[in-house]
N, C-alpha and C. Protein backbone atom coordinates (compact mmCIF):
# COMPACT_ATOMS: atom_id res chain seq x y z
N UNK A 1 50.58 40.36 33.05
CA UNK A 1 51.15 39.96 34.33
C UNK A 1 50.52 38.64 34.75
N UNK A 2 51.61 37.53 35.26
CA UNK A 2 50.96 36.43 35.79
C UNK A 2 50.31 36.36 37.02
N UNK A 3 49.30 35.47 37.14
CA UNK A 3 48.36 35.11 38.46
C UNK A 3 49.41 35.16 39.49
N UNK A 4 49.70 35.88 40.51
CA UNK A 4 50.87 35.72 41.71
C UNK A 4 49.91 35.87 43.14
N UNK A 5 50.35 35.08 43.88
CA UNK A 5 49.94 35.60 45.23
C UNK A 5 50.46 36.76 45.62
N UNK A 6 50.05 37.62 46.00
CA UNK A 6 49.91 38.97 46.71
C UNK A 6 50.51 38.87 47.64
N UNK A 7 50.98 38.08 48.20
CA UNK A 7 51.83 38.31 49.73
C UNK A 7 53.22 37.94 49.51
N UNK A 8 53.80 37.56 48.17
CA UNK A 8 54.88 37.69 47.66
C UNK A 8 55.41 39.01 47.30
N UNK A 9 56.58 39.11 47.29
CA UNK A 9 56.99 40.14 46.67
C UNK A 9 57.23 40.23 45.35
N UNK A 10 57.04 39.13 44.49
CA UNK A 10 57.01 39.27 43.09
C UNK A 10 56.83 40.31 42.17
N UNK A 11 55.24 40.55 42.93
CA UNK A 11 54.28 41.15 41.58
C UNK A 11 54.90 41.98 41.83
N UNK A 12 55.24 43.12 42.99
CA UNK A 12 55.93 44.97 42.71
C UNK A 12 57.36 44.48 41.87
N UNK A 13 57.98 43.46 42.54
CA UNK A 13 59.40 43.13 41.18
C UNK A 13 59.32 43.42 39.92
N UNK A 14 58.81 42.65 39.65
CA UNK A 14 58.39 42.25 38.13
C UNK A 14 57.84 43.80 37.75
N UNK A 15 56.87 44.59 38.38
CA UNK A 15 56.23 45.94 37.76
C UNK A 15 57.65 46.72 37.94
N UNK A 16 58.19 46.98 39.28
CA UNK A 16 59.02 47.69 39.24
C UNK A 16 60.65 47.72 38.34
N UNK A 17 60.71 46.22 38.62
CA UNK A 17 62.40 45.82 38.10
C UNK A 17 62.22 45.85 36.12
N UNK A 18 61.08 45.00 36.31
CA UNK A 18 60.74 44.11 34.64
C UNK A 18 60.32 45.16 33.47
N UNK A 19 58.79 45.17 34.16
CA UNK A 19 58.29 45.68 33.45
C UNK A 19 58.66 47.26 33.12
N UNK A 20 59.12 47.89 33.50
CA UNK A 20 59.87 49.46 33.61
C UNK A 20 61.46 49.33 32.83
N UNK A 21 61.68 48.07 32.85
CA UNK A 21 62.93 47.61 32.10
C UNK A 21 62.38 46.89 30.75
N UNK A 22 61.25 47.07 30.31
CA UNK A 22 60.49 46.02 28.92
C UNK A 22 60.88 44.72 28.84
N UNK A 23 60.88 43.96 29.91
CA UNK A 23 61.23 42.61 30.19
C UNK A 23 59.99 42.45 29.80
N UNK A 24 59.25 40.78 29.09
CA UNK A 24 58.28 40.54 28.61
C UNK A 24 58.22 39.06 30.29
N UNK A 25 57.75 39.15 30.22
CA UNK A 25 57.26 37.95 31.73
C UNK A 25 56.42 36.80 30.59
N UNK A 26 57.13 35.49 30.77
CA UNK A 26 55.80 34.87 30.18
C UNK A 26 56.11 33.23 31.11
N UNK A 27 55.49 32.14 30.59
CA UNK A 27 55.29 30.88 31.21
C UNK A 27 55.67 30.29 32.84
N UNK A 28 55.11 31.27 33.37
CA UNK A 28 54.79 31.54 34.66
C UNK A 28 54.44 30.44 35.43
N UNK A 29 55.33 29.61 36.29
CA UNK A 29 54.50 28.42 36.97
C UNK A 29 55.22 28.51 38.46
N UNK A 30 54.21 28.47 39.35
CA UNK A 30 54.27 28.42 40.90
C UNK A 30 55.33 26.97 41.13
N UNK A 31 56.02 26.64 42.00
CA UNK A 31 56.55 25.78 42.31
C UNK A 31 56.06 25.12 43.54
N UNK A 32 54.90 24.46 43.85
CA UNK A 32 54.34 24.69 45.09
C UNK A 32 55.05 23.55 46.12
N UNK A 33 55.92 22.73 45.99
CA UNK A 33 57.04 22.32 47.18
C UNK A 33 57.52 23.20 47.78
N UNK A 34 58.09 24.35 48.07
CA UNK A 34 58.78 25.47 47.88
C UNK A 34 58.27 26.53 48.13
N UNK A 35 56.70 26.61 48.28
CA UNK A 35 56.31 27.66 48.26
C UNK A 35 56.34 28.55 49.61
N UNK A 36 57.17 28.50 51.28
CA UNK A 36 57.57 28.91 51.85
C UNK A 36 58.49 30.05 51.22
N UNK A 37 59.23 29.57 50.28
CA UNK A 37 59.90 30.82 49.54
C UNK A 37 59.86 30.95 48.26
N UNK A 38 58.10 31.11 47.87
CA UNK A 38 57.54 31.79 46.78
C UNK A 38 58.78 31.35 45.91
N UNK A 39 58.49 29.72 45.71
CA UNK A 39 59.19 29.21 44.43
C UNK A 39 58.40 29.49 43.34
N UNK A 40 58.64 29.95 41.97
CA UNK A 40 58.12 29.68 41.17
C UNK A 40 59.64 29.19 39.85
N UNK A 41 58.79 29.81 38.56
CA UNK A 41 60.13 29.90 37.54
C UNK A 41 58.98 30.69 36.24
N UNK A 42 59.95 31.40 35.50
CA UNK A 42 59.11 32.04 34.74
C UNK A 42 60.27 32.60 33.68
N UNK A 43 60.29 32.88 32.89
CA UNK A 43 61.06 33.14 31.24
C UNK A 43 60.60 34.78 31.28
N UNK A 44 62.08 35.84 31.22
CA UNK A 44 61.89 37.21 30.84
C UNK A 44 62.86 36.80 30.13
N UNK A 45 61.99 38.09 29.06
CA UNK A 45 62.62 37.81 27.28
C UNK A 45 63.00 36.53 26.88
N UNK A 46 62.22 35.29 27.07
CA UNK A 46 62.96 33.94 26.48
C UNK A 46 63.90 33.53 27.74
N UNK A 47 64.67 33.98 28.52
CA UNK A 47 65.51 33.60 30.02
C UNK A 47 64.70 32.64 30.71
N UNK A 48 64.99 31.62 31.01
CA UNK A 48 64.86 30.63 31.81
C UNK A 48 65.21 31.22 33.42
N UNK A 49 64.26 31.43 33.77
CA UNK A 49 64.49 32.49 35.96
C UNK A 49 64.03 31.14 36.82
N UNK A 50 64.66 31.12 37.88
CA UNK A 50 64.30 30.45 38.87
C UNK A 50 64.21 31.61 40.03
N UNK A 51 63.03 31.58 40.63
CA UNK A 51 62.80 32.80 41.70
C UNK A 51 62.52 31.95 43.07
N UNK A 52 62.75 32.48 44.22
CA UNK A 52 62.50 32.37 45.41
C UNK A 52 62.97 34.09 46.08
N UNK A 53 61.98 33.84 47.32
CA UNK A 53 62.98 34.93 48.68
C UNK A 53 63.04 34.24 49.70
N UNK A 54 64.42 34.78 49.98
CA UNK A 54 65.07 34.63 50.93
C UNK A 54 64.32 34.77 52.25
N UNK A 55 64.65 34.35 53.39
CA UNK A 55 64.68 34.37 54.95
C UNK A 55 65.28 34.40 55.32
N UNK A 56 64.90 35.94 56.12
CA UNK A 56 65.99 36.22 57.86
C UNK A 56 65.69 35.01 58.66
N UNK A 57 67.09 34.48 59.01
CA UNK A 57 66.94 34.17 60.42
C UNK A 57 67.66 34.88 61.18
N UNK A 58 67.26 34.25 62.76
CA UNK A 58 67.30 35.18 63.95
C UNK A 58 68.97 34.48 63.95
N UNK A 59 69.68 34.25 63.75
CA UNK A 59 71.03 33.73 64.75
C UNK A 59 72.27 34.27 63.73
N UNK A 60 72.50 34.33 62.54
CA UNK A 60 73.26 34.54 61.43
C UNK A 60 72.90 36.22 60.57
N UNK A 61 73.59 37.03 60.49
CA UNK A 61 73.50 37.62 59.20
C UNK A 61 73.22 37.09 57.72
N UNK A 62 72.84 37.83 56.90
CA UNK A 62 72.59 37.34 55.85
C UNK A 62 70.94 36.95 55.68
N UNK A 63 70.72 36.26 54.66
CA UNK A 63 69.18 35.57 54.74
C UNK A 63 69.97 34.20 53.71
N UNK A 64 68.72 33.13 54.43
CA UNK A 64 68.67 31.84 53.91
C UNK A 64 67.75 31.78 52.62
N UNK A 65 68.09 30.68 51.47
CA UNK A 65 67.29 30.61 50.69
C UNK A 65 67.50 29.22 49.87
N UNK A 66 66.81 28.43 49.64
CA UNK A 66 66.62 26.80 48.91
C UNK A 66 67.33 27.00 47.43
N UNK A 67 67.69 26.11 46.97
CA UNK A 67 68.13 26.25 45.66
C UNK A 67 68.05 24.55 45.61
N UNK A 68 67.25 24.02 45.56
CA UNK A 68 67.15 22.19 44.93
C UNK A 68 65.65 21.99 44.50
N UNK A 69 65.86 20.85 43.65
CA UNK A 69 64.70 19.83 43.49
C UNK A 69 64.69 18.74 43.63
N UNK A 70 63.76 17.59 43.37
CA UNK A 70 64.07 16.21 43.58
C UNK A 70 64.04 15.78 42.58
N UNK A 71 64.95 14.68 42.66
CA UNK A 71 65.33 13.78 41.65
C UNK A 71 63.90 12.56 41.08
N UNK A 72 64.22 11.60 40.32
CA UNK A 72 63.40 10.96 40.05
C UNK A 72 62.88 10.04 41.60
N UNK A 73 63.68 9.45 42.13
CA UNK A 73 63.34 9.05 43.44
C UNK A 73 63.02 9.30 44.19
N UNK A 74 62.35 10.87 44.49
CA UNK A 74 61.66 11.66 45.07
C UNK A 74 62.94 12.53 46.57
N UNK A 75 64.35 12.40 46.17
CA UNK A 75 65.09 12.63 47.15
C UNK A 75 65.44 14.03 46.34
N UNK A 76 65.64 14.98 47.77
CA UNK A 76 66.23 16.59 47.45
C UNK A 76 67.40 16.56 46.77
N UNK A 77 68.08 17.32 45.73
CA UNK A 77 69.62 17.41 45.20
C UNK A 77 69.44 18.80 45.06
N UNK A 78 70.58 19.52 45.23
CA UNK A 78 71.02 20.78 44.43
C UNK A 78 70.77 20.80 42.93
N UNK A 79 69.97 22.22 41.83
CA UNK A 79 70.48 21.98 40.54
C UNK A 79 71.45 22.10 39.91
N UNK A 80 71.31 21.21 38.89
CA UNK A 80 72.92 20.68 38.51
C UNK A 80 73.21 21.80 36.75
N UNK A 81 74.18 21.55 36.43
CA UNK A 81 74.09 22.75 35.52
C UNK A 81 73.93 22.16 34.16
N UNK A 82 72.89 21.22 33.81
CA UNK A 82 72.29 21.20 33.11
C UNK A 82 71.04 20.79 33.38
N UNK A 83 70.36 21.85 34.45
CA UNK A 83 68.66 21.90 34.58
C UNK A 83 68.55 22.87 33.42
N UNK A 84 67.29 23.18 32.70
CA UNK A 84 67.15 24.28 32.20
C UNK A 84 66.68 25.49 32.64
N UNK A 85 68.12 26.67 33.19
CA UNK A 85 67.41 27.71 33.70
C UNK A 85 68.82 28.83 33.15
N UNK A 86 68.54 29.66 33.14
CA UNK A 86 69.29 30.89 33.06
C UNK A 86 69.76 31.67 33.94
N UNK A 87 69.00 31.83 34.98
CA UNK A 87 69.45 33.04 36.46
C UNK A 87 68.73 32.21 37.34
N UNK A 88 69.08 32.86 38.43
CA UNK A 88 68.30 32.56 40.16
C UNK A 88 68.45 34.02 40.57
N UNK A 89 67.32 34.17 40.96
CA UNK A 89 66.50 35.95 41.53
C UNK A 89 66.16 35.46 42.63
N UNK A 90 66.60 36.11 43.40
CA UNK A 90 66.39 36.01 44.54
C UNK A 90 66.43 37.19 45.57
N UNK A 91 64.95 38.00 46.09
CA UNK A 91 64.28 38.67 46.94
C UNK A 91 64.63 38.18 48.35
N UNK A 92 65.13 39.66 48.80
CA UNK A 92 65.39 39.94 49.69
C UNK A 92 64.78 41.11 50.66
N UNK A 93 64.37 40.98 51.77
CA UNK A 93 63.84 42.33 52.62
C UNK A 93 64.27 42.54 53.98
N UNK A 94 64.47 43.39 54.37
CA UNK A 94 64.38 43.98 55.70
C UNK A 94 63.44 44.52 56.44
N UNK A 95 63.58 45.47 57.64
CA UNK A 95 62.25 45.99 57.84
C UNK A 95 61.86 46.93 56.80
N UNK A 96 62.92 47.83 56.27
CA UNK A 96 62.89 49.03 55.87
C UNK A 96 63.54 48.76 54.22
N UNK A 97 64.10 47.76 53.71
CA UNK A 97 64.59 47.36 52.59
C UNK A 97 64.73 46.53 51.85
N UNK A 98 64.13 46.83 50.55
CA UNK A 98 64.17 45.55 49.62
C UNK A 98 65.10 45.50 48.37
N UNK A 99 65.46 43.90 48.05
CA UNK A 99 66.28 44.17 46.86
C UNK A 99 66.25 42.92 45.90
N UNK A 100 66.62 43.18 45.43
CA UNK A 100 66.78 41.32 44.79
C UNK A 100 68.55 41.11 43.97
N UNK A 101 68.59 39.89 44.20
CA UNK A 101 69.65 39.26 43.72
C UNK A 101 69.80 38.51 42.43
N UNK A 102 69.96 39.15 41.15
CA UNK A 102 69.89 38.31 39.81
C UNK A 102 71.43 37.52 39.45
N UNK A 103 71.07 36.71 39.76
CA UNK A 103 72.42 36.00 39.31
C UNK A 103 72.49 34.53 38.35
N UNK A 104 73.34 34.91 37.31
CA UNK A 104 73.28 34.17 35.99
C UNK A 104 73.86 32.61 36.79
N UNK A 105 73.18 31.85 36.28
CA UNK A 105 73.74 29.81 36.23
C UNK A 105 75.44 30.25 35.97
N UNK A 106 76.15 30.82 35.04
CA UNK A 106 77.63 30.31 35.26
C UNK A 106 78.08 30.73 36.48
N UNK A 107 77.83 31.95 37.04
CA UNK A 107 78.35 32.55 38.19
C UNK A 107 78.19 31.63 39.87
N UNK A 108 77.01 31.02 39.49
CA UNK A 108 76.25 29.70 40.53
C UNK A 108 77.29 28.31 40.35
N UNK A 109 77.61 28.36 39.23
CA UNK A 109 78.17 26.76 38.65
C UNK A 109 79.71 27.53 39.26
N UNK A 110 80.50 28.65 39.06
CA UNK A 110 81.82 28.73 39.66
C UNK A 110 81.93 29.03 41.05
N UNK A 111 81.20 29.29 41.78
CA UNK A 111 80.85 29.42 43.03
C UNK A 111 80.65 28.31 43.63
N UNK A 112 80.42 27.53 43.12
CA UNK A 112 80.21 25.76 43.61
C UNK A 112 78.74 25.65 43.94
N UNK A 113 77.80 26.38 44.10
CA UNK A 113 76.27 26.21 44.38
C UNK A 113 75.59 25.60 43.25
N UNK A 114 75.73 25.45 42.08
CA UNK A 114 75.33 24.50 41.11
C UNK A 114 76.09 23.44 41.00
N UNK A 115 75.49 22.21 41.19
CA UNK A 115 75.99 20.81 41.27
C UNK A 115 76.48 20.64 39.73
N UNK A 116 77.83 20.17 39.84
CA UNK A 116 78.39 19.57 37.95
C UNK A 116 78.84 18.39 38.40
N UNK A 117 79.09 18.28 37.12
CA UNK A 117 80.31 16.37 37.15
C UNK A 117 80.87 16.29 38.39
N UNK A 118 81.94 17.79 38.63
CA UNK A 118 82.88 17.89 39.69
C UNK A 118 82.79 17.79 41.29
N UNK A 119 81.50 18.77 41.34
CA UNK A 119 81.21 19.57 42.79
C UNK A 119 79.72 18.97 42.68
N UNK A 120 79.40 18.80 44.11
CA UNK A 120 78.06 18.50 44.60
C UNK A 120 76.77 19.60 44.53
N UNK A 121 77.23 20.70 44.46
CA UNK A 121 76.28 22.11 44.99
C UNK A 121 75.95 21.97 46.22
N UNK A 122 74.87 23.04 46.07
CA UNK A 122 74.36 23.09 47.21
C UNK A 122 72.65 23.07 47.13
N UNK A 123 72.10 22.85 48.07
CA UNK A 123 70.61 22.70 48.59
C UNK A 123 69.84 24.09 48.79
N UNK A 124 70.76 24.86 49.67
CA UNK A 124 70.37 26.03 50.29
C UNK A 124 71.74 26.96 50.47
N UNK A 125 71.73 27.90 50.62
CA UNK A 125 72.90 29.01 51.02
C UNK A 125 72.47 29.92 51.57
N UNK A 126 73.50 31.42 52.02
CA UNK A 126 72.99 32.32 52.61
C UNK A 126 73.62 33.70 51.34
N UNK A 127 72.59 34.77 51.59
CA UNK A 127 73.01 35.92 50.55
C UNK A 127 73.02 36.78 51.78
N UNK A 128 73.68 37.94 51.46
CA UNK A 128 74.10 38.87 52.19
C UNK A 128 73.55 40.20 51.28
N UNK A 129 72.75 40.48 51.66
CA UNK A 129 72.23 42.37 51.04
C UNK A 129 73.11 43.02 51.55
N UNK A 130 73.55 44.60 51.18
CA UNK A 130 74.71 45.25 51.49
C UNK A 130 74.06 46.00 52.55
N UNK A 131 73.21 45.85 53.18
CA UNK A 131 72.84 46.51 54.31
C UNK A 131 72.95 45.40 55.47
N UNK A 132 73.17 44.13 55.40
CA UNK A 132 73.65 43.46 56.45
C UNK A 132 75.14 43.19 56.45
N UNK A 133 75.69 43.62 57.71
CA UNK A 133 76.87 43.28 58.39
C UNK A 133 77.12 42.00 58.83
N UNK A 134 78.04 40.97 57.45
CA UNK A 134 78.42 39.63 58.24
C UNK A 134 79.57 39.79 59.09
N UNK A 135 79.47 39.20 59.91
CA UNK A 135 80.60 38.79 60.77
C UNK A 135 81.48 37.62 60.69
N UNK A 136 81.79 37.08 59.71
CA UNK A 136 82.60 35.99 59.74
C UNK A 136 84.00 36.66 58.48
N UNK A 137 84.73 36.09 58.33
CA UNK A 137 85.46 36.81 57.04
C UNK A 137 85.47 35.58 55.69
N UNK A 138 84.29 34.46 55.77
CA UNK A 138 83.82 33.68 54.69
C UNK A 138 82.34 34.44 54.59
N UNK A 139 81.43 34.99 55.62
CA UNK A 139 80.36 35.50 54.56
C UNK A 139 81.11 37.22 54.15
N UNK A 140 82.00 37.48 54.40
CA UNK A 140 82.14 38.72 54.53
C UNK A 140 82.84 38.71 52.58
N UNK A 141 83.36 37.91 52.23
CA UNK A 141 83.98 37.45 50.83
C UNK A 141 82.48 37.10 50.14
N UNK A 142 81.95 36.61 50.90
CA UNK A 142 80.69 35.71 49.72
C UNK A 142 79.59 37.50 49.86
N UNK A 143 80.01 38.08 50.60
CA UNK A 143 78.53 39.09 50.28
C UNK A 143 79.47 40.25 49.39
N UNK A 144 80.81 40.13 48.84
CA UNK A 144 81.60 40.81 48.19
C UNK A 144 81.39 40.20 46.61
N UNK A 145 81.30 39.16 46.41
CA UNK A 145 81.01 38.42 45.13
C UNK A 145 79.28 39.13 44.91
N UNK A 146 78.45 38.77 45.85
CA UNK A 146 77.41 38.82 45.51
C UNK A 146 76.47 40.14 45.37
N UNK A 147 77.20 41.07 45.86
CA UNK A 147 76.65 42.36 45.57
C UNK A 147 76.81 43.09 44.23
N UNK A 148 77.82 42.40 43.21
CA UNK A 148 77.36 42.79 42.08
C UNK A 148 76.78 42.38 41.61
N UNK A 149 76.05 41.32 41.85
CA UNK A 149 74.58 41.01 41.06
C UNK A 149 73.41 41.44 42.02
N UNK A 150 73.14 42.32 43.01
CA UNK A 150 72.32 43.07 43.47
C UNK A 150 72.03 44.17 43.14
N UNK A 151 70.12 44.41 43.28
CA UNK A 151 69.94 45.67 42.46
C UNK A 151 68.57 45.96 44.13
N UNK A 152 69.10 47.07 44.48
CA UNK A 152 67.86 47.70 45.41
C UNK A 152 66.63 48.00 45.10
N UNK A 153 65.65 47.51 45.52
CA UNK A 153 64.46 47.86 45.19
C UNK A 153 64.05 49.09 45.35
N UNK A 154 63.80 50.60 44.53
CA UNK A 154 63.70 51.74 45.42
C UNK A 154 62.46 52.70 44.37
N UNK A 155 61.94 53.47 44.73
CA UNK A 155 61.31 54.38 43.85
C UNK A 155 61.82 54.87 42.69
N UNK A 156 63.60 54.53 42.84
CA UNK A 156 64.23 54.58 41.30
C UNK A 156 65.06 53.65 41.33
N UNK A 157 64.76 52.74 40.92
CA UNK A 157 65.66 51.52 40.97
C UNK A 157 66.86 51.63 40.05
N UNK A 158 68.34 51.00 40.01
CA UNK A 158 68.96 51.38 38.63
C UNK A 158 68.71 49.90 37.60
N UNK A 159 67.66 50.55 36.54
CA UNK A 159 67.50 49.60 36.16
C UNK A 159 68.25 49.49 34.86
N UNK A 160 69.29 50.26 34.56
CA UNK A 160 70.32 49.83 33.38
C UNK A 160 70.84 48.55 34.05
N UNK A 161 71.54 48.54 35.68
CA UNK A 161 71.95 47.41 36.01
C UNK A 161 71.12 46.16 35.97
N UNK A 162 69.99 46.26 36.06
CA UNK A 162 69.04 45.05 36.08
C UNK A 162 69.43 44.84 34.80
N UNK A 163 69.00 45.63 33.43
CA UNK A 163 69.30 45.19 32.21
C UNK A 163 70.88 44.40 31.19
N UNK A 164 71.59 44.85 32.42
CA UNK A 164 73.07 44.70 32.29
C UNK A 164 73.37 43.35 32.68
N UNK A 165 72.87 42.70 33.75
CA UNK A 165 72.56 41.40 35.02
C UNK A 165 72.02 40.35 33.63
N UNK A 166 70.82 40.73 33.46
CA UNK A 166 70.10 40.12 32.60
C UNK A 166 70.82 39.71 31.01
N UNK A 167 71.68 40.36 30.82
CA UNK A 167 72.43 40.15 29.34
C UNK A 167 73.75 39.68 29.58
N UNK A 168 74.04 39.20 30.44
CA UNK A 168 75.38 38.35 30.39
C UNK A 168 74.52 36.92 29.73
């Protein structure tokens, strides 16, 4: 297991989701721009992961979460879909519930949140856990896409689906 800060939710992930699923965790590096939402990136089984969690805010359903880096000129961009990464995981909590969101680069690149030739991406977005109620009928579609790549964090997690997420 890699060096993690403890006040992330990583390390129970990774024991609970990964390691209980024989995911091998290896080249582990903190992202420390980012580290408001426990950026890092780290390779299960050879997979290229980009990790952050999400934030509640107080005014919107859903939780907020970063998805950019900077360019050579030191200015923010969305990643574009040929950074090298495989998924974006992305941790989520409530008072009472946790989950995370594995979702593969093509599913990001047709959604328009990965920047290509075509589309700009995006910087940041909002995810919707199935225990928050959006109110709009655009997050109410986007937390319908995105709940099949959600897996609940629980004393029995289903982790065929984690393994299923992971092999597209």
């Amino acid at each position: 297991m890699p060096s993690l800060n403890t006040n992330t939710p990583l390390p129970e992930i990774l024991n609970v989701l990964f390691d209980k699923s024989s995911f091998e965790v290896s080249a582990f590096a903190n992202e420390p721009e980012s580290k408001e939402y426990d950026a890092c990136r780290f390779k299960l089984n050879g997979q290229s992961i980009v990790y952050r969690s999400a934030k509640v805010t107080p005014k919107k359903a859903g939780q907020f979460v970063t998805f950019w880096k900077r360019n050579i000129e030191g200015i923010t961009e969305p990643l574009h879909e040929n950074d090298p990464f495989d998924f974006y995981i992305i941790s989520v909590t409530s008072e009472t519930k946790r989950g995370q969101f594995i979702v593969p680069k093509s599913i990001l690149i047709e959604k328009g949140i990965v920047a290509t030739h075509a589309k700009d991406g995006k910087r940041g977005f909002r995810v919707y856990p199935p225990w928050d109620a959006p109110t709009s009928k655009q997050a109410e579609k986007t937390q319908k896409w995105q709940i099949e790549y959600f897996v609940e964090i629980t004393s029995n997690p289903n982790l065929m689906h984690v393994q299923q997420l992971l092999s597209i």
